[in-house]
N, C-alpha and C. Protein backbone atom coordinates (compact mmCIF):
# COMPACT_ATOMS: atom_id res chain seq x y z
N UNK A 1 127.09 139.91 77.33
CA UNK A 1 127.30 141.34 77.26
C UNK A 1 128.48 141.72 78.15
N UNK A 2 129.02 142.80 78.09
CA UNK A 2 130.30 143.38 78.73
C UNK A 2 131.14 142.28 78.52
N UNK A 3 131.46 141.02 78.03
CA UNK A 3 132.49 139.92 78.20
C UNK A 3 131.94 139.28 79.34
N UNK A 4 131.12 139.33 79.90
CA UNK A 4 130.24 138.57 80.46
C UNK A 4 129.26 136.96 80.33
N UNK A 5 129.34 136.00 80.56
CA UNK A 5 129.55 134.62 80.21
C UNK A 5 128.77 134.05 81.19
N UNK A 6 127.65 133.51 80.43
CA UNK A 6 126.31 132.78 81.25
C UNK A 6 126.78 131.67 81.94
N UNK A 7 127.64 130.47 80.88
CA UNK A 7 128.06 129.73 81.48
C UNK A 7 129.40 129.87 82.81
N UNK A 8 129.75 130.59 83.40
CA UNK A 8 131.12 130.65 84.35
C UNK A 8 130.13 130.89 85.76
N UNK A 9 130.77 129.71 86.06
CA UNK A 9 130.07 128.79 87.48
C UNK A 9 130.21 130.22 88.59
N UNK A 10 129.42 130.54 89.54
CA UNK A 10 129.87 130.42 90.89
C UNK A 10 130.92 131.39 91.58
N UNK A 11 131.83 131.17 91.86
CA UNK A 11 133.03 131.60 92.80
C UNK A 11 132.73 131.02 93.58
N UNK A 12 133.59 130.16 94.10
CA UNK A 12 133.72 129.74 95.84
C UNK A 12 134.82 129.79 96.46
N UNK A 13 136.57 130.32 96.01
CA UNK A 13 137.14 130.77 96.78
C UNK A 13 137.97 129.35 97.68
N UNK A 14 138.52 129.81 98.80
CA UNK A 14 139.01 128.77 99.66
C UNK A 14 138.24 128.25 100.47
N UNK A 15 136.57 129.24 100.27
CA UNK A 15 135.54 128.82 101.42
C UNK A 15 135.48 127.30 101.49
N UNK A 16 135.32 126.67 102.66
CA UNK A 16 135.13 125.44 102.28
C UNK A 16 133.64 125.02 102.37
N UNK A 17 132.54 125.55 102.78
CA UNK A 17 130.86 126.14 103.18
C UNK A 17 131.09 125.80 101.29
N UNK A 18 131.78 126.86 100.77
CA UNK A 18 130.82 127.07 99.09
C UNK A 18 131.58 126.27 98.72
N UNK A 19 132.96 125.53 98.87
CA UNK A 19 133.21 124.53 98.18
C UNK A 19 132.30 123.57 97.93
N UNK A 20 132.16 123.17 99.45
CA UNK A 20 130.81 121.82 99.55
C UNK A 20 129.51 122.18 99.06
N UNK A 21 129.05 123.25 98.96
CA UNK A 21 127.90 123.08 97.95
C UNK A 21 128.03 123.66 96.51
N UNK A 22 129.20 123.87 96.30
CA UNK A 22 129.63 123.82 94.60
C UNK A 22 129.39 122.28 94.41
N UNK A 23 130.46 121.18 95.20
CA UNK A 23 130.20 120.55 95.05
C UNK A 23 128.75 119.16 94.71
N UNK A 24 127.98 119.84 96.23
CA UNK A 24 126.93 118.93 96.02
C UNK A 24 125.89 119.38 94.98
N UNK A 25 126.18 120.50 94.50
CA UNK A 25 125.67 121.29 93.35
C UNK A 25 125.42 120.36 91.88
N UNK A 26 127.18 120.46 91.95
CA UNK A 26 127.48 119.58 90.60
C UNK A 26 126.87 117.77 90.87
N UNK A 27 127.28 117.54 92.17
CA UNK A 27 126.70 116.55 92.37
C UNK A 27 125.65 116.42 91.56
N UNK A 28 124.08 117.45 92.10
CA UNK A 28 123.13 116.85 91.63
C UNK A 28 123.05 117.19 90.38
N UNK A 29 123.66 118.14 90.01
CA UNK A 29 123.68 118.16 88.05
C UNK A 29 123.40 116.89 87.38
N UNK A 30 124.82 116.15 87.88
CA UNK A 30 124.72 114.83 87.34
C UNK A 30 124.04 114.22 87.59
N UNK A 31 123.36 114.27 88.56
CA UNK A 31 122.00 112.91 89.09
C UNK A 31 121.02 113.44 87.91
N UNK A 32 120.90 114.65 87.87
CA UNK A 32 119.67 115.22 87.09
C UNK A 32 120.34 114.90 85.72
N UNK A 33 121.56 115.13 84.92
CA UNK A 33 121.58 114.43 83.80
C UNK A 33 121.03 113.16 83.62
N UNK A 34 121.84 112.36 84.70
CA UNK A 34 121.43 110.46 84.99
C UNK A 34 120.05 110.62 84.57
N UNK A 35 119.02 111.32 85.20
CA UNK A 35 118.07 110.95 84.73
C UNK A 35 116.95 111.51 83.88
N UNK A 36 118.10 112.39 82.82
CA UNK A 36 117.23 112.26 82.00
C UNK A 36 117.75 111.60 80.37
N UNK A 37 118.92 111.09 80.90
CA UNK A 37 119.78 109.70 80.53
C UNK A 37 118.71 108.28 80.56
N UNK A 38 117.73 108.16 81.76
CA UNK A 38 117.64 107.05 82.12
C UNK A 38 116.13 107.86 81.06
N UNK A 39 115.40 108.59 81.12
CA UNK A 39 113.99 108.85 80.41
C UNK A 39 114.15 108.91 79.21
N UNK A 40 115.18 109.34 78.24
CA UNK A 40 115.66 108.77 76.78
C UNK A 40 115.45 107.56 76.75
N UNK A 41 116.24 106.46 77.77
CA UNK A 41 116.29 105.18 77.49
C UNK A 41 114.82 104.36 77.21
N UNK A 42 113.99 104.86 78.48
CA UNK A 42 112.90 104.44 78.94
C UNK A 42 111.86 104.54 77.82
N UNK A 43 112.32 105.83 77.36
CA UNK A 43 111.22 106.35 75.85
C UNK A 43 111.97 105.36 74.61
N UNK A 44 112.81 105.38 74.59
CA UNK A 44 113.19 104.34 73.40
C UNK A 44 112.87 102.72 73.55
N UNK A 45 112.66 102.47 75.03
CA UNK A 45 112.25 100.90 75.08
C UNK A 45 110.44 101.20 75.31
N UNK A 46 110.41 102.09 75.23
CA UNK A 46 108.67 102.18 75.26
C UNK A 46 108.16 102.05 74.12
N UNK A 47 108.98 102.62 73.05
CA UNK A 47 108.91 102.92 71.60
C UNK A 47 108.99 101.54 70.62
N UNK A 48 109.86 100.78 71.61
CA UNK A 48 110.07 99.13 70.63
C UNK A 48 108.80 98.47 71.11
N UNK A 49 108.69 98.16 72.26
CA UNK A 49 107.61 97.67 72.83
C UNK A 49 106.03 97.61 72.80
N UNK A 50 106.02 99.10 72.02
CA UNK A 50 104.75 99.66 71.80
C UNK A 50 104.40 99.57 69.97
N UNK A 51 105.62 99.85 69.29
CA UNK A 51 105.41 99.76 67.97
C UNK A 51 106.54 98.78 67.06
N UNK A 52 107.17 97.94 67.60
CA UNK A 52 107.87 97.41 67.27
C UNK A 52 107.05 95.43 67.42
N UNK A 53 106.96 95.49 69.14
CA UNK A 53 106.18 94.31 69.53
C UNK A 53 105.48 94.37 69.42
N UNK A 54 104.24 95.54 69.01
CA UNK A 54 102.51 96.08 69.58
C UNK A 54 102.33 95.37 70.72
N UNK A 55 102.68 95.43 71.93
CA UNK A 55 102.36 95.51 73.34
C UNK A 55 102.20 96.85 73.83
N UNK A 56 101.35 95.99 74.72
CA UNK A 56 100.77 97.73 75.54
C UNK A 56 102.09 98.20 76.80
N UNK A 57 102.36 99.31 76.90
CA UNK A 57 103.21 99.52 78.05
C UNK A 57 102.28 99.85 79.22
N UNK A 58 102.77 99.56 80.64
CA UNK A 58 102.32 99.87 81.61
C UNK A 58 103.16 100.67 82.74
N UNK A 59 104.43 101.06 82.89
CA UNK A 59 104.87 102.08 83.96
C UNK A 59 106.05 102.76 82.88
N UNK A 60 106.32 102.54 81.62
CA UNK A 60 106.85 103.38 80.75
C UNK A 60 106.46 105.16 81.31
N UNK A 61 105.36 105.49 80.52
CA UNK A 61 105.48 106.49 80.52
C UNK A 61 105.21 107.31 81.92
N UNK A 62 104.90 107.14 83.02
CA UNK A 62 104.54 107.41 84.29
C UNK A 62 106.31 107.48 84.66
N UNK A 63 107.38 107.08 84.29
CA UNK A 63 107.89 106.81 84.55
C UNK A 63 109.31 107.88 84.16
N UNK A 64 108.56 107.53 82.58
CA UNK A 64 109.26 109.23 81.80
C UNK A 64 108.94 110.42 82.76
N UNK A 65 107.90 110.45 83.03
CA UNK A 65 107.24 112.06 83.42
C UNK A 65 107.63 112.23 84.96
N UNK A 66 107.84 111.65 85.88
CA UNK A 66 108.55 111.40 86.75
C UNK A 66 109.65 111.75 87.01
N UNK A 67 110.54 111.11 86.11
CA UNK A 67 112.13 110.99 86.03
C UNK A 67 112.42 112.43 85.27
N UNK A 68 111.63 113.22 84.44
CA UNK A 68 111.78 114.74 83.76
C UNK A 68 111.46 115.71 84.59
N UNK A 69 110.54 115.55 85.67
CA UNK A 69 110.13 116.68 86.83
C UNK A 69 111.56 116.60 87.58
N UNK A 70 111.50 115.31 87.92
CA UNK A 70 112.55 114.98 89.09
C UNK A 70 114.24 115.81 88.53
N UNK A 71 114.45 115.70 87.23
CA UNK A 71 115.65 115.99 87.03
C UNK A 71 115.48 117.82 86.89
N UNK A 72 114.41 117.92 86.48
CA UNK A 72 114.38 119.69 86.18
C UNK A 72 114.28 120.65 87.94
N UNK A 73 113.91 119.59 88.72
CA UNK A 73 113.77 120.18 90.41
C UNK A 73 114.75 119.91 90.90
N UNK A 74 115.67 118.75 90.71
CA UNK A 74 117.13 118.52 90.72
C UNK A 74 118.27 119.24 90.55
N UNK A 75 117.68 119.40 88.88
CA UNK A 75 119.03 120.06 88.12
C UNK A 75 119.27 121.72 89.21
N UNK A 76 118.13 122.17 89.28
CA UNK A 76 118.11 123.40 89.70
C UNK A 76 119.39 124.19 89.72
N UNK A 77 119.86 123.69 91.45
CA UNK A 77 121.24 124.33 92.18
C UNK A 77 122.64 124.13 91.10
N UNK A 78 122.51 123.03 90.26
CA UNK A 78 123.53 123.30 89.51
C UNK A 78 123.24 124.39 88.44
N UNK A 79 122.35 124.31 87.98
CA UNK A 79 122.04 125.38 86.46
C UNK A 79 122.27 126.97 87.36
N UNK A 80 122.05 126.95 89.18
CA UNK A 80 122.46 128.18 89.08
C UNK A 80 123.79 128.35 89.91
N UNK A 81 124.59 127.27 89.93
CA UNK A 81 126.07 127.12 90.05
C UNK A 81 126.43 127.79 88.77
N UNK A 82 126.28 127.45 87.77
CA UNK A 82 126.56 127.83 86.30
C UNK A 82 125.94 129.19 86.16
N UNK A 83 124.85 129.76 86.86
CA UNK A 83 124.65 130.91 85.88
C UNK A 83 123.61 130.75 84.86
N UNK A 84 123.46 129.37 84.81
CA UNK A 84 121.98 129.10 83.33
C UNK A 84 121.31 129.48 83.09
N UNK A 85 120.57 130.15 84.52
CA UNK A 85 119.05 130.71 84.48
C UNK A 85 119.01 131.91 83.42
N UNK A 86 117.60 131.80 82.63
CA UNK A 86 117.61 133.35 81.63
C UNK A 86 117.57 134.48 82.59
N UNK A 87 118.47 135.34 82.10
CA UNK A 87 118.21 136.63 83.15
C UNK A 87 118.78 137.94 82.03
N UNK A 88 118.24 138.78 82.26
CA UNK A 88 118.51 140.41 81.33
C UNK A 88 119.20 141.02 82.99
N UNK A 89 120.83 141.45 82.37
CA UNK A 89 121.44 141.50 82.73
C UNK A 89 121.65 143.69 82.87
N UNK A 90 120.87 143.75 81.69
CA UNK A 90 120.98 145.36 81.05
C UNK A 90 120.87 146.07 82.24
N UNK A 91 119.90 145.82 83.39
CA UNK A 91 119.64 147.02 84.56
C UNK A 91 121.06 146.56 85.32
N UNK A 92 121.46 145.39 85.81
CA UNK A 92 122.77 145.63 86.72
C UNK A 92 124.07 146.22 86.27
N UNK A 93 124.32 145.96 85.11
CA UNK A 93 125.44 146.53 83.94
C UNK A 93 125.46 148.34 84.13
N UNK A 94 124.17 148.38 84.08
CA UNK A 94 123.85 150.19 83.73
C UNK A 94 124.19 150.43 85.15
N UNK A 95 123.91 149.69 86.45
CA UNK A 95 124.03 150.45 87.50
C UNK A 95 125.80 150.68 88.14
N UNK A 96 126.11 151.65 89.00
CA UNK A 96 127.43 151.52 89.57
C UNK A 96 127.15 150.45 90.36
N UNK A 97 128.80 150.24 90.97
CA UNK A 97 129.18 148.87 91.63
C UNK A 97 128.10 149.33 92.81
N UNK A 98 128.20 149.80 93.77
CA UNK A 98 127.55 150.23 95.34
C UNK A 98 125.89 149.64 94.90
N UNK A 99 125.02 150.53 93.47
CA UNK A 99 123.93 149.66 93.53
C UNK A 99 123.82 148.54 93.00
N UNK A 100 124.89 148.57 92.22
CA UNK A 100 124.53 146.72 91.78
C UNK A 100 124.88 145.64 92.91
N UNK A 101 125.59 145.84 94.14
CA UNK A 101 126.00 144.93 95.12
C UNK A 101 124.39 145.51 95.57
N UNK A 102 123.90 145.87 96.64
CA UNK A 102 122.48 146.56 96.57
C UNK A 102 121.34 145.67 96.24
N UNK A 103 121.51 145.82 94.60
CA UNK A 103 120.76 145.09 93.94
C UNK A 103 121.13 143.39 93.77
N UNK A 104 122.21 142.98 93.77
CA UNK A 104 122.29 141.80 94.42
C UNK A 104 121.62 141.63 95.22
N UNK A 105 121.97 141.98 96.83
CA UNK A 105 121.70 141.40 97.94
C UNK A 105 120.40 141.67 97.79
N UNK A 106 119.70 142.31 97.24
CA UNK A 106 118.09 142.62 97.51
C UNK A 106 117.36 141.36 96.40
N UNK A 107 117.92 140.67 95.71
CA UNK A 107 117.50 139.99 94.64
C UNK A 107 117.96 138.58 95.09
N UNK A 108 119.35 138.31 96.12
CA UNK A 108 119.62 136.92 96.45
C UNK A 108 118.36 137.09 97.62
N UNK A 109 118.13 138.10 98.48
CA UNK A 109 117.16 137.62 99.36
C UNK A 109 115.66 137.21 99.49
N UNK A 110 115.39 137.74 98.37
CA UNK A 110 114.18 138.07 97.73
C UNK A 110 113.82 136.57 96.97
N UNK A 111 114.95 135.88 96.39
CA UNK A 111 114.97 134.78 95.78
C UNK A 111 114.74 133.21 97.05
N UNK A 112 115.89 133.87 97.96
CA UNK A 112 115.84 132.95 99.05
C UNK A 112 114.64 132.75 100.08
N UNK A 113 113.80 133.56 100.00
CA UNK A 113 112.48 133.72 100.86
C UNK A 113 111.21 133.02 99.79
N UNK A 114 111.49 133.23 98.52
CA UNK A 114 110.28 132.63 97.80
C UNK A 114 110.99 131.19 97.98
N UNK A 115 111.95 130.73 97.67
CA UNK A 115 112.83 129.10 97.06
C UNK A 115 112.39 128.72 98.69
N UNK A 116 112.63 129.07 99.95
CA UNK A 116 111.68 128.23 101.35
C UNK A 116 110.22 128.31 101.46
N UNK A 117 109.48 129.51 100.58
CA UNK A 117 108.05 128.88 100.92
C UNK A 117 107.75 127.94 99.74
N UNK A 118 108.40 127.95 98.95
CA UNK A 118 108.21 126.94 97.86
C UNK A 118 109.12 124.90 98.92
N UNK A 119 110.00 125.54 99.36
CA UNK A 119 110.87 124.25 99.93
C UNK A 119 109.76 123.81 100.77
N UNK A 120 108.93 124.83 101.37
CA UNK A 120 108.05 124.47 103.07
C UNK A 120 107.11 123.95 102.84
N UNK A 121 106.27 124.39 101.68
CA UNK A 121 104.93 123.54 100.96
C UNK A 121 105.38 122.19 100.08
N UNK A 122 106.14 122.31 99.55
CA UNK A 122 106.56 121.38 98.85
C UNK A 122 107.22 120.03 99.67
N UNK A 123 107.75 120.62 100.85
CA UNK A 123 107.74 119.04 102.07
C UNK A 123 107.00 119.21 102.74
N UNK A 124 105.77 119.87 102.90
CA UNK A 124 104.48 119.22 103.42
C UNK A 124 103.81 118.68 102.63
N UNK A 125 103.97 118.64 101.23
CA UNK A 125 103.07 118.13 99.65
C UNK A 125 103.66 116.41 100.12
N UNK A 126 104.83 116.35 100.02
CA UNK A 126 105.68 115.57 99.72
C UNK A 126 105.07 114.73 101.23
N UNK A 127 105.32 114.85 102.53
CA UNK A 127 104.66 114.24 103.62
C UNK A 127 103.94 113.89 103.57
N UNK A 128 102.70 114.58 103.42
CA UNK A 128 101.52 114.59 103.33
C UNK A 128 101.42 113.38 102.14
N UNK A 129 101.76 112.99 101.16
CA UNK A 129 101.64 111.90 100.48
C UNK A 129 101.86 110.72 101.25
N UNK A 130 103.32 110.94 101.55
CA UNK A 130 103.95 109.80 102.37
C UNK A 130 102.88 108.96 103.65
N UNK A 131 102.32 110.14 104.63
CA UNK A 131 101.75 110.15 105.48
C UNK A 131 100.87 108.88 105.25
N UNK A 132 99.65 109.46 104.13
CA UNK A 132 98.50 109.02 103.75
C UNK A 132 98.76 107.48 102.88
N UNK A 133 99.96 107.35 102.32
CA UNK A 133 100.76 106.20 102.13
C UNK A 133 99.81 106.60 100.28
N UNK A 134 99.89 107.42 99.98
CA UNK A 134 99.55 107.87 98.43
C UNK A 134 99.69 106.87 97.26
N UNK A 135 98.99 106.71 96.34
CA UNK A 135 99.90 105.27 94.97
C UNK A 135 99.08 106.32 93.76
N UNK A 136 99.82 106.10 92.91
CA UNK A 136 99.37 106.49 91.57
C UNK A 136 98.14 106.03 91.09
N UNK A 137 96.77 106.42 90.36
CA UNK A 137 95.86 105.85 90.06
C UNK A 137 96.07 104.48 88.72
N UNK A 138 97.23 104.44 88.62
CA UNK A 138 97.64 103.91 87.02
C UNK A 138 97.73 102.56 87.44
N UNK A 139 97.93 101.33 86.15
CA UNK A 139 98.44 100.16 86.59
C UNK A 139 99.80 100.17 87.07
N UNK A 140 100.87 100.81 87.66
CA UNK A 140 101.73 100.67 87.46
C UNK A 140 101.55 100.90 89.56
N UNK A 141 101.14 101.96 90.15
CA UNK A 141 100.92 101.96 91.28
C UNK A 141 101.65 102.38 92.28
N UNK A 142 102.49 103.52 91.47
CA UNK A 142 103.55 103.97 92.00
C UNK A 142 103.45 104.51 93.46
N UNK A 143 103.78 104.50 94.32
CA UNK A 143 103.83 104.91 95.84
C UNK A 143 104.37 106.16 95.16
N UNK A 144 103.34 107.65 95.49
CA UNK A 144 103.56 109.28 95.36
C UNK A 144 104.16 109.81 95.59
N UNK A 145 104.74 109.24 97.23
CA UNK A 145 106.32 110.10 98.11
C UNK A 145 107.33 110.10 97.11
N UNK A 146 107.33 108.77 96.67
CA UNK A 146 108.45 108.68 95.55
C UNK A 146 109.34 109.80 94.61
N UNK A 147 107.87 110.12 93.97
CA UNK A 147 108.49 110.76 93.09
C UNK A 147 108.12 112.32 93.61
N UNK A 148 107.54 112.71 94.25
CA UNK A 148 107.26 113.58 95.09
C UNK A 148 108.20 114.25 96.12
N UNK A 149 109.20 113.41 96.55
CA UNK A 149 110.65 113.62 97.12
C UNK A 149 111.48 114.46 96.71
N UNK A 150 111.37 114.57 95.02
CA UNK A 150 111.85 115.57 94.29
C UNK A 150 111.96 117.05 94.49
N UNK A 151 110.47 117.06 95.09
CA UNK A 151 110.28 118.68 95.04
C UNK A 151 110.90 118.76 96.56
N UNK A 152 110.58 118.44 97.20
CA UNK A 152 111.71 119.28 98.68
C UNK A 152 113.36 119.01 98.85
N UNK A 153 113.55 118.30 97.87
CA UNK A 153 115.11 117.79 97.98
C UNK A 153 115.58 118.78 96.52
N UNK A 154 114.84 118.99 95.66
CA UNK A 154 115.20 120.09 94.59
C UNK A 154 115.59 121.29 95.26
N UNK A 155 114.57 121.55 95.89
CA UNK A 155 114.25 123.40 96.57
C UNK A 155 114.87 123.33 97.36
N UNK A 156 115.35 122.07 98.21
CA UNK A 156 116.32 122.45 99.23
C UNK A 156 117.22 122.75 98.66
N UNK A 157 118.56 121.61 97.80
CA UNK A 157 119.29 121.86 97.30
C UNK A 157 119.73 122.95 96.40
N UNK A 158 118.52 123.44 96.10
CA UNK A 158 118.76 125.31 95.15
C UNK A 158 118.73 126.60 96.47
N UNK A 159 117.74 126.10 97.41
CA UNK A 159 118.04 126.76 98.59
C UNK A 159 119.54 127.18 99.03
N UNK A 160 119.77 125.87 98.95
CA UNK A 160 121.48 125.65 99.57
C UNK A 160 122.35 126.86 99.04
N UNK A 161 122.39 126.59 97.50
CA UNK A 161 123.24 127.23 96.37
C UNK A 161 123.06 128.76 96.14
N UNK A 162 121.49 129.18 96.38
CA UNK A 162 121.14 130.42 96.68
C UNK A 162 122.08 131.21 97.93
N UNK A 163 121.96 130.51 99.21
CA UNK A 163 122.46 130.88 100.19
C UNK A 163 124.23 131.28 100.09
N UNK A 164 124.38 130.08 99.59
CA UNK A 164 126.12 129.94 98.85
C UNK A 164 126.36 131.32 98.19
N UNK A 165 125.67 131.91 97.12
CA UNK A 165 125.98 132.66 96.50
C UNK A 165 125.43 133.71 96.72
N UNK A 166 124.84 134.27 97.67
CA UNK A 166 124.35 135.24 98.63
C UNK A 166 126.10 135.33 99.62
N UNK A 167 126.25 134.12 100.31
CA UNK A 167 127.71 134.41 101.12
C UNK A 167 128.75 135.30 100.07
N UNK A 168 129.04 134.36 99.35
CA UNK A 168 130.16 134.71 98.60
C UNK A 168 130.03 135.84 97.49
N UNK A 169 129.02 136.66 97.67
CA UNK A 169 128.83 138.23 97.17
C UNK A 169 129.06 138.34 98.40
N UNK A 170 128.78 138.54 99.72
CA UNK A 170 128.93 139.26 101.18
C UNK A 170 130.03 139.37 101.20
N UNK A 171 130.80 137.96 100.89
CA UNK A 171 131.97 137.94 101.54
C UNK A 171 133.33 138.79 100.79
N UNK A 172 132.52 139.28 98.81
CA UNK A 172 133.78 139.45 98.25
C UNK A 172 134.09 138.40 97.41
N UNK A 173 133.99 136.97 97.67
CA UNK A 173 134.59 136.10 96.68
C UNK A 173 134.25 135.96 95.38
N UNK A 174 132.63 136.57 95.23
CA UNK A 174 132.39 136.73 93.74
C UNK A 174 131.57 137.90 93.65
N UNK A 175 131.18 138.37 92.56
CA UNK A 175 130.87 139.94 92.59
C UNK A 175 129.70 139.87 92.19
N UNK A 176 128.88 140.62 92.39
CA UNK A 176 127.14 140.78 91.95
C UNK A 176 127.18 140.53 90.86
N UNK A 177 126.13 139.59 90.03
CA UNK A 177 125.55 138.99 89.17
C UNK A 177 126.95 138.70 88.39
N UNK A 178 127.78 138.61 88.81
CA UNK A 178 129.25 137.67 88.09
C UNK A 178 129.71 138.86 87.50
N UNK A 179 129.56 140.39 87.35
CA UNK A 179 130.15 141.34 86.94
C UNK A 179 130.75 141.71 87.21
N UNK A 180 132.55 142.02 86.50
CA UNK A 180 133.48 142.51 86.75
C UNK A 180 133.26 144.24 87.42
């Protein structure tokens, strides 16, 4: 709407703060593609193995479901480097600039206070596995921290990007909800 474009990343300016987490942003994009690169693969050799050889699989699919959490808690900070997230845009559009900056800052903060109690439980979830030295009930016996690592290294890293783009509305370098 307005010429307005879901996909157009960010702003980060000469900052070098939002450069580096544009960057480690995109970084984890790609880790989170990688793996759900690597859970295609995994499902297609599960698929020969299972109906091709009739063998039974044993850390196949534990493995899929894993590697799909991990990349969607991952992907996060990049999808909102980009802008991806669904959002109805109609109330900031309708408002003038003064409340839509306003309504920014009241919506990056608001975002950034839920994304740490979600970061704060989610690395005590994640410890608390580790701690107790956790394994999957399956044959496969996966140690829990593992894949459990995901969730406080996701939420941090969207933490990060939140914060990023909280600055760079403060600062001017990009404008509330990417509107001209």
């Amino acid at each position: 709407m307005a010429g307005h474009s879901s996909a157009v990343a960010a702003r980060s300016g000469d900052n070098p703060f939002l450069k580096t987490v544009a960057a480690i942003s995109t970084l984890a994009g790609w880790c989170s593609a990688a793996m759900i690169v690597a859970a295609v693969a995994i499902t297609c050799q599960m698929i020969i193995v299972r109906f091709v050889l009739n063998q039974s699989t044993i850390w196949q699919t534990e493995a899929v479901i894993y590697l799909v959490i991990a990349a969607t808690l991952v992907g996060l900070p990049y999808v909102q480097r980009l802008r991806g997230h669904v959002n109805v845009d109609l109330v900031p559009i309708s408002l003038p600039p003064r409340a839509r900056f306003a309504m920014a800052i009241l919506t990056s903060v608001l975002s950034i206070g839920i994304v740490t109690v979600m970061l704060w439980y989610g690395y005590e979830y994640w410890h608390f596995a580790w701690e107790r030295g956790w394994k999957s009930d399956t044959v496969w016996g996966v140690r829990l921290w593992i894949p459990y690592l995901a969730i406080p290294v996701g939420f941090g890293l969207f933490l990060l990007q939140l914060i990023a783009d909280l600055i760079a509305v403060l600062l001017g370098i990009d404008k509330p909800f990417g509107l001209e």
